[in-house]
PDB file of N, CA and C in Angstrom:
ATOM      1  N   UNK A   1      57.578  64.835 -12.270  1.00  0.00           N
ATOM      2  CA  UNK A   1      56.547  63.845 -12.229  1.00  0.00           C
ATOM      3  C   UNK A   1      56.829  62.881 -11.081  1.00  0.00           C
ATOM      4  N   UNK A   2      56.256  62.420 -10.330  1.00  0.00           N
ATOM      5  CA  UNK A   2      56.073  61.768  -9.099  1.00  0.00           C
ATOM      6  C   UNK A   2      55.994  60.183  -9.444  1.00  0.00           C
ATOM      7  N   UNK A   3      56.877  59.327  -9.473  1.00  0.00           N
ATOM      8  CA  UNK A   3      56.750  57.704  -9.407  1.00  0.00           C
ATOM      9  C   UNK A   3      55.734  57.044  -8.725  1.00  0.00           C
ATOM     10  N   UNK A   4      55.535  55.882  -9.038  1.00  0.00           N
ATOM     11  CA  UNK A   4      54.563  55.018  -8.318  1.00  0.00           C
ATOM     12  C   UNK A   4      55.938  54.246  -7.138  1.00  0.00           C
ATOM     13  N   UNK A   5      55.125  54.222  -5.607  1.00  0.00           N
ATOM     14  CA  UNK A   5      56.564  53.653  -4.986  1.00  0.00           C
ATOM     15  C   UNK A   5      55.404  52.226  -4.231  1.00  0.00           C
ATOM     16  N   UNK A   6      55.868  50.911  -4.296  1.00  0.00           N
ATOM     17  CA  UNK A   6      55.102  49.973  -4.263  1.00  0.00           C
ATOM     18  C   UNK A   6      55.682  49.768  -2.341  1.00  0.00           C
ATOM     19  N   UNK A   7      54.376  49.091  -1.980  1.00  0.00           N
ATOM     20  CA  UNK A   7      54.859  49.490  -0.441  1.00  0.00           C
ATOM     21  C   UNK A   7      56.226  48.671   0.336  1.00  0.00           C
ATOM     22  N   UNK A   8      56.129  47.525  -0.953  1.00  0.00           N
ATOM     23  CA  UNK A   8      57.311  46.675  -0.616  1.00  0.00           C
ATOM     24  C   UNK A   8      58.476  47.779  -0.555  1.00  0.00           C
ATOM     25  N   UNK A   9      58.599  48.121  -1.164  1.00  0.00           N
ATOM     26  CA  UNK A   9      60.000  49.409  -1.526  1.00  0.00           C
ATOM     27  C   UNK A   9      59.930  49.888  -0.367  1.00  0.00           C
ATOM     28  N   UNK A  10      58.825  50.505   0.198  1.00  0.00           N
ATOM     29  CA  UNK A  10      59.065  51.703   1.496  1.00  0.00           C
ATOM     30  C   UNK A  10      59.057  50.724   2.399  1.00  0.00           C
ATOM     31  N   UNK A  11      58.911  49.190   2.726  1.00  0.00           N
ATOM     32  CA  UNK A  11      58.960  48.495   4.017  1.00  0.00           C
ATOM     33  C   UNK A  11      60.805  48.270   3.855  1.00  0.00           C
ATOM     34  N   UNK A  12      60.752  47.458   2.766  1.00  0.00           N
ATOM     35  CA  UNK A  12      62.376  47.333   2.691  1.00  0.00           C
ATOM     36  C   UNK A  12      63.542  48.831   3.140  1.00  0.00           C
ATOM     37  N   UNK A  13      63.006  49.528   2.413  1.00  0.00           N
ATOM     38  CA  UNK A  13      64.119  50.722   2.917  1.00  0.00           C
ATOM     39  C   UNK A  13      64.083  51.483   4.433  1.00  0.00           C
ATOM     40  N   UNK A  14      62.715  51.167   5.097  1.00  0.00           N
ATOM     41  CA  UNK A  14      62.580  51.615   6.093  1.00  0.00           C
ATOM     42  C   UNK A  14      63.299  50.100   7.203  1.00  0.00           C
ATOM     43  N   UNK A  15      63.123  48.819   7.099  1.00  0.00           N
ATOM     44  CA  UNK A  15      63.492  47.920   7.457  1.00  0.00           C
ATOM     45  C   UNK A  15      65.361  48.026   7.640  1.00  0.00           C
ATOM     46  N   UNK A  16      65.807  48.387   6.386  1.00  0.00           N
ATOM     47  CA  UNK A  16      67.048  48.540   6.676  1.00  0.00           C
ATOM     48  C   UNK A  16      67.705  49.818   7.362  1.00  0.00           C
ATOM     49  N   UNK A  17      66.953  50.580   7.266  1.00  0.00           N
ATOM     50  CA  UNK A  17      67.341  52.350   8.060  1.00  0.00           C
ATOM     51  C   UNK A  17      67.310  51.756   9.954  1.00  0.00           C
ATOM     52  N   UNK A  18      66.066  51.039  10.192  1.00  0.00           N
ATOM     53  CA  UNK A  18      66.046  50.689  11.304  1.00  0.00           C
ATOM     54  C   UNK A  18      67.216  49.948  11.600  1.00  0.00           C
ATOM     55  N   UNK A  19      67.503  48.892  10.896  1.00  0.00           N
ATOM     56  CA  UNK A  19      68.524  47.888  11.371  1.00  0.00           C
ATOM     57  C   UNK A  19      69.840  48.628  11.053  1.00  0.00           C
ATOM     58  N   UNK A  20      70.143  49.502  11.001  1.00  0.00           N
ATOM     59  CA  UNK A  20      71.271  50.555  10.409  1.00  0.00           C
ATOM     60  C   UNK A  20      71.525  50.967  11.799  1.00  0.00           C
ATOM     61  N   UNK A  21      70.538  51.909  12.540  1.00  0.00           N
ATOM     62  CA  UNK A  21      70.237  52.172  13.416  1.00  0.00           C
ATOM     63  C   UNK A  21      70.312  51.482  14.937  1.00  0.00           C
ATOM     64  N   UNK A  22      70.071  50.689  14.644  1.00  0.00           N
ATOM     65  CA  UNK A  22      70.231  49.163  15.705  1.00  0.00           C
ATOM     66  C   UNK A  22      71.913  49.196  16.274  1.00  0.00           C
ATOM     67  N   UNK A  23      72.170  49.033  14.954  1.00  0.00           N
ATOM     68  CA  UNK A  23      73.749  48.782  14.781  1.00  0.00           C
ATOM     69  C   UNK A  23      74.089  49.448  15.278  1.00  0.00           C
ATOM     70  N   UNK A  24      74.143  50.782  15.008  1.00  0.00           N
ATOM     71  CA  UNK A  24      75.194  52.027  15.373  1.00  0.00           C
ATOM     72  C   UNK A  24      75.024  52.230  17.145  1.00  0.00           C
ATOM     73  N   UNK A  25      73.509  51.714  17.288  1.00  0.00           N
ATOM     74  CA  UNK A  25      73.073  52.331  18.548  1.00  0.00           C
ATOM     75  C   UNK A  25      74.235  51.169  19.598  1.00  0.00           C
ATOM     76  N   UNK A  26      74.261  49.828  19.135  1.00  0.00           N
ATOM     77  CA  UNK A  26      74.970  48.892  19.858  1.00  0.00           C
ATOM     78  C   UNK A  26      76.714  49.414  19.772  1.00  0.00           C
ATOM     79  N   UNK A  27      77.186  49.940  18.736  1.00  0.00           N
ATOM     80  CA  UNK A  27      78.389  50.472  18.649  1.00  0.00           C
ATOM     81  C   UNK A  27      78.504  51.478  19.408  1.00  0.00           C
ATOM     82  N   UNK A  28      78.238  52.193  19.780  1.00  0.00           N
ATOM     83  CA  UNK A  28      77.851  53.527  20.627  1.00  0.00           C
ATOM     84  C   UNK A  28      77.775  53.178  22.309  1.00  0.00           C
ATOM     85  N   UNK A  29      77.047  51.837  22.540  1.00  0.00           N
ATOM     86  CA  UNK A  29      77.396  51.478  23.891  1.00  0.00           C
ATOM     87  C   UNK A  29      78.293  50.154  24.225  1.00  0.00           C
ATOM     88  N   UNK A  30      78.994  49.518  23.397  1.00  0.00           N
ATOM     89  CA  UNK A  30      80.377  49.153  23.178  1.00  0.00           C
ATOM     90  C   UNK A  30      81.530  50.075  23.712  1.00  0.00           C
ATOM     91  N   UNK A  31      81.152  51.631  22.539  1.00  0.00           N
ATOM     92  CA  UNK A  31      82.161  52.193  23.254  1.00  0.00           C
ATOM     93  C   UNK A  31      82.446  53.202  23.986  1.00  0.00           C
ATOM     94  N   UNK A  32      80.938  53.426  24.642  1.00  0.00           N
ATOM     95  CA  UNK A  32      80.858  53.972  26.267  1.00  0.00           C
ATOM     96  C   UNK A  32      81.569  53.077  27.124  1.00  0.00           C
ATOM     97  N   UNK A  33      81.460  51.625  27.026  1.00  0.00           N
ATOM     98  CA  UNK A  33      81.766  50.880  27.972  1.00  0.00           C
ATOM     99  C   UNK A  33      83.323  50.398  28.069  1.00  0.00           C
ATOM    100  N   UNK A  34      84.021  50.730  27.039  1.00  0.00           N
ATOM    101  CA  UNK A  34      85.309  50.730  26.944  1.00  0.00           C
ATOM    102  C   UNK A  34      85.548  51.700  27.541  1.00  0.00           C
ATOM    103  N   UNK A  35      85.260  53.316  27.393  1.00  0.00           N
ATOM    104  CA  UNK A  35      85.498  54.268  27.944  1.00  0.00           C
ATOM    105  C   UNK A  35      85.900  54.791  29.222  1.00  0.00           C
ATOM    106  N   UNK A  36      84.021  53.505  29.552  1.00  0.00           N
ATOM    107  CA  UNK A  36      83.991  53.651  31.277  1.00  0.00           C
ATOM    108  C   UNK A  36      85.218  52.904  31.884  1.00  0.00           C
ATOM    109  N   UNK A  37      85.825  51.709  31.238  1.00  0.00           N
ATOM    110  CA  UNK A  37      86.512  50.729  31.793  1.00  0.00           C
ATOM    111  C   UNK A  37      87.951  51.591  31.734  1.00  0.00           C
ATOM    112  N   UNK A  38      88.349  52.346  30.607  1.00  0.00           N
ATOM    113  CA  UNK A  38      89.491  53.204  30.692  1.00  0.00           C
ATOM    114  C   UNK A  38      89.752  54.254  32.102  1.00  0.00           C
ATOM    115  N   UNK A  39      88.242  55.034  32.125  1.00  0.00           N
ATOM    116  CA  UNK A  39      88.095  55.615  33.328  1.00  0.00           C
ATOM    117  C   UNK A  39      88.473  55.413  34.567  1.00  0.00           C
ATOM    118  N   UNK A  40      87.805  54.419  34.908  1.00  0.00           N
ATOM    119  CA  UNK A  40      88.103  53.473  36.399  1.00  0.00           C
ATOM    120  C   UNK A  40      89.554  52.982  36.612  1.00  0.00           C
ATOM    121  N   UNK A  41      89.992  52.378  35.047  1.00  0.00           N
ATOM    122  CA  UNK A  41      91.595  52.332  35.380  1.00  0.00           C
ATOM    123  C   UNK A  41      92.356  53.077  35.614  1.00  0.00           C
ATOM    124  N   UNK A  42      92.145  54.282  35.154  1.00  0.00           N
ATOM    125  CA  UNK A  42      92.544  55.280  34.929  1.00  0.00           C
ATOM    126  C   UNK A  42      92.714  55.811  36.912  1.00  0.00           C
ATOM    127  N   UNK A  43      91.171  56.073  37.604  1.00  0.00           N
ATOM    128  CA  UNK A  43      90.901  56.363  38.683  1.00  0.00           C
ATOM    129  C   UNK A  43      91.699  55.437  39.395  1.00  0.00           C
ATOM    130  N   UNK A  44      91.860  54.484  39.480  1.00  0.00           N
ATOM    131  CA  UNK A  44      92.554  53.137  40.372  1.00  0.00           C
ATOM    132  C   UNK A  44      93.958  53.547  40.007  1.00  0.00           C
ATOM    133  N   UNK A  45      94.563  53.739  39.047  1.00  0.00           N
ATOM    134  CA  UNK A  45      96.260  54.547  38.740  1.00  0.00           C
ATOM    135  C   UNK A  45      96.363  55.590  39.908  1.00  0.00           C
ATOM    136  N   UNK A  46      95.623  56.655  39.503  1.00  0.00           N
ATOM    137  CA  UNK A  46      95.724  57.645  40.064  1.00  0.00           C
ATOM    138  C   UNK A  46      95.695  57.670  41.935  1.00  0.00           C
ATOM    139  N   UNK A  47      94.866  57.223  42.623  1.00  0.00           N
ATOM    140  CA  UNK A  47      94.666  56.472  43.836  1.00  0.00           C
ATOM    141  C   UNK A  47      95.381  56.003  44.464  1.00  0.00           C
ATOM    142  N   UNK A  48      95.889  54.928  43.910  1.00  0.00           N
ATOM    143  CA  UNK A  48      97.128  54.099  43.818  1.00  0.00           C
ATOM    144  C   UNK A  48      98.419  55.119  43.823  1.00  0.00           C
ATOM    145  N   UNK A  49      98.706  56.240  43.386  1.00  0.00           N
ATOM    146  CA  UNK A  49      99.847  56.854  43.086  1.00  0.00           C
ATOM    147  C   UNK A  49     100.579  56.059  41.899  1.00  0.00           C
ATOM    148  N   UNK A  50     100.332  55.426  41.162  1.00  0.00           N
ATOM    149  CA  UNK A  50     101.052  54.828  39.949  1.00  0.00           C
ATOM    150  C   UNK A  50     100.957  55.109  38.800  1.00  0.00           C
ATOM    151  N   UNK A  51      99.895  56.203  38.593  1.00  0.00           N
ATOM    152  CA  UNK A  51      99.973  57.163  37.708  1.00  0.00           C
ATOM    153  C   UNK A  51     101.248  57.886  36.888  1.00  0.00           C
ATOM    154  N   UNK A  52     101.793  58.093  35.909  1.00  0.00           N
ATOM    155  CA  UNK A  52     102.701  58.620  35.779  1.00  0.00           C
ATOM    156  C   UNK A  52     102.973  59.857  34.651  1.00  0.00           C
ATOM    157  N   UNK A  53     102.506  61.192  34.084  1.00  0.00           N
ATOM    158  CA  UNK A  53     102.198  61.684  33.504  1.00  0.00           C
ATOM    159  C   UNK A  53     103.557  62.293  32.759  1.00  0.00           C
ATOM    160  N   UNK A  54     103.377  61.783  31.345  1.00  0.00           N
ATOM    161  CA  UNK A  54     104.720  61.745  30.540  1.00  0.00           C
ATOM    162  C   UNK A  54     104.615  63.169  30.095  1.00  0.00           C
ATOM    163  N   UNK A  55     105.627  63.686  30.989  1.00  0.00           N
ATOM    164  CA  UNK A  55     106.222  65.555  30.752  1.00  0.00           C
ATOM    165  C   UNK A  55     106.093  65.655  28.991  1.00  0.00           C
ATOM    166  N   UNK A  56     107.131  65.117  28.117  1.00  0.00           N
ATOM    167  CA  UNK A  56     107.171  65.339  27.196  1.00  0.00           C
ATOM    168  C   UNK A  56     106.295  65.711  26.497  1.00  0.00           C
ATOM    169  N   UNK A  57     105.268  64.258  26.171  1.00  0.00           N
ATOM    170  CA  UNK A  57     104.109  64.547  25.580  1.00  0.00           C
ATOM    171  C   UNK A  57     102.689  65.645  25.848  1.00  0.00           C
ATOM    172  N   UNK A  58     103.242  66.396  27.457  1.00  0.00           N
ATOM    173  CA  UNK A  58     101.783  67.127  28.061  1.00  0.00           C
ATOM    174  C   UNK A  58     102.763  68.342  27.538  1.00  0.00           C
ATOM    175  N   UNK A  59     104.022  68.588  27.650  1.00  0.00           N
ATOM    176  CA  UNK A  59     104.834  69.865  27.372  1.00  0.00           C
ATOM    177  C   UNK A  59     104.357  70.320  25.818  1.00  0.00           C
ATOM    178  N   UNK A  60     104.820  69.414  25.104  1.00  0.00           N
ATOM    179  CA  UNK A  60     104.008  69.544  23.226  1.00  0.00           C
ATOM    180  C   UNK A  60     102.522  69.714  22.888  1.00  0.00           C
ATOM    181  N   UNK A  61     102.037  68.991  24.182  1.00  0.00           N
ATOM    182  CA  UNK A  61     100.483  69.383  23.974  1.00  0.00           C
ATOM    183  C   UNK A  61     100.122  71.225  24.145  1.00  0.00           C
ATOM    184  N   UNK A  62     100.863  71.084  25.497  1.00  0.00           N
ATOM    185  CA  UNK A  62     100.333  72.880  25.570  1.00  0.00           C
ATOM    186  C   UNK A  62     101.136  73.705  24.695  1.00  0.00           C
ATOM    187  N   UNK A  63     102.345  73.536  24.480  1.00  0.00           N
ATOM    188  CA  UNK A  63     102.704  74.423  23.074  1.00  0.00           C
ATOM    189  C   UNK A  63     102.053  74.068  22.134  1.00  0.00           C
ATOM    190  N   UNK A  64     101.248  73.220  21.357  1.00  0.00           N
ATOM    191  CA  UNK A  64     100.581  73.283  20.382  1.00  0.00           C
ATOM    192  C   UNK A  64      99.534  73.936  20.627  1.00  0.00           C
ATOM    193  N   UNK A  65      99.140  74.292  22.088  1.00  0.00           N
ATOM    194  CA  UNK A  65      97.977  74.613  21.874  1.00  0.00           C
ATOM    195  C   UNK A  65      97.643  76.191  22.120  1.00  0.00           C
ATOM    196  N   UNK A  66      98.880  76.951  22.593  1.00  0.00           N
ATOM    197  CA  UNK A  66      99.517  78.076  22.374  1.00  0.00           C
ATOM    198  C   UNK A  66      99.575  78.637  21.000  1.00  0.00           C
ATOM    199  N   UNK A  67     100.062  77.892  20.164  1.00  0.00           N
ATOM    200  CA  UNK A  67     100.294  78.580  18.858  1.00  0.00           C
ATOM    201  C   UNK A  67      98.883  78.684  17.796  1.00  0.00           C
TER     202      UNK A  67
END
């Protein structure tokens, strides 16, 4: 059997799906923009020659990724 749904109900739940949405969408380019800022540092290391790529941890990476 099918309920009666009063339109207040469908503005409210659609009101908050949007603002749900809002949110996530602003979290999402927060952390593109951290990303980008990692990037560039990242590029300016490298450039620079001050880069320094820790053997250990890249050696365990590719054996894990071997097995």
């Amino acid at each position: 059997m099918i309920s009666q749904t009063t339109s207040s109900a469908v503005r409210s739940a659609y009101t908050s799906n949007t603002s749900d949405v809002k949110m996530a969408k602003t979290k999402v380019g927060v952390s593109q923009e951290a990303n980008t800022s990692k990037i560039d540092k990242l590029k300016e290391l490298i450039d620079s020659g001050e880069y320094k790529v820790n053997i250990q941890s890249l050696s365990e990476k590719m054996a894990d990724s071997l097995l």
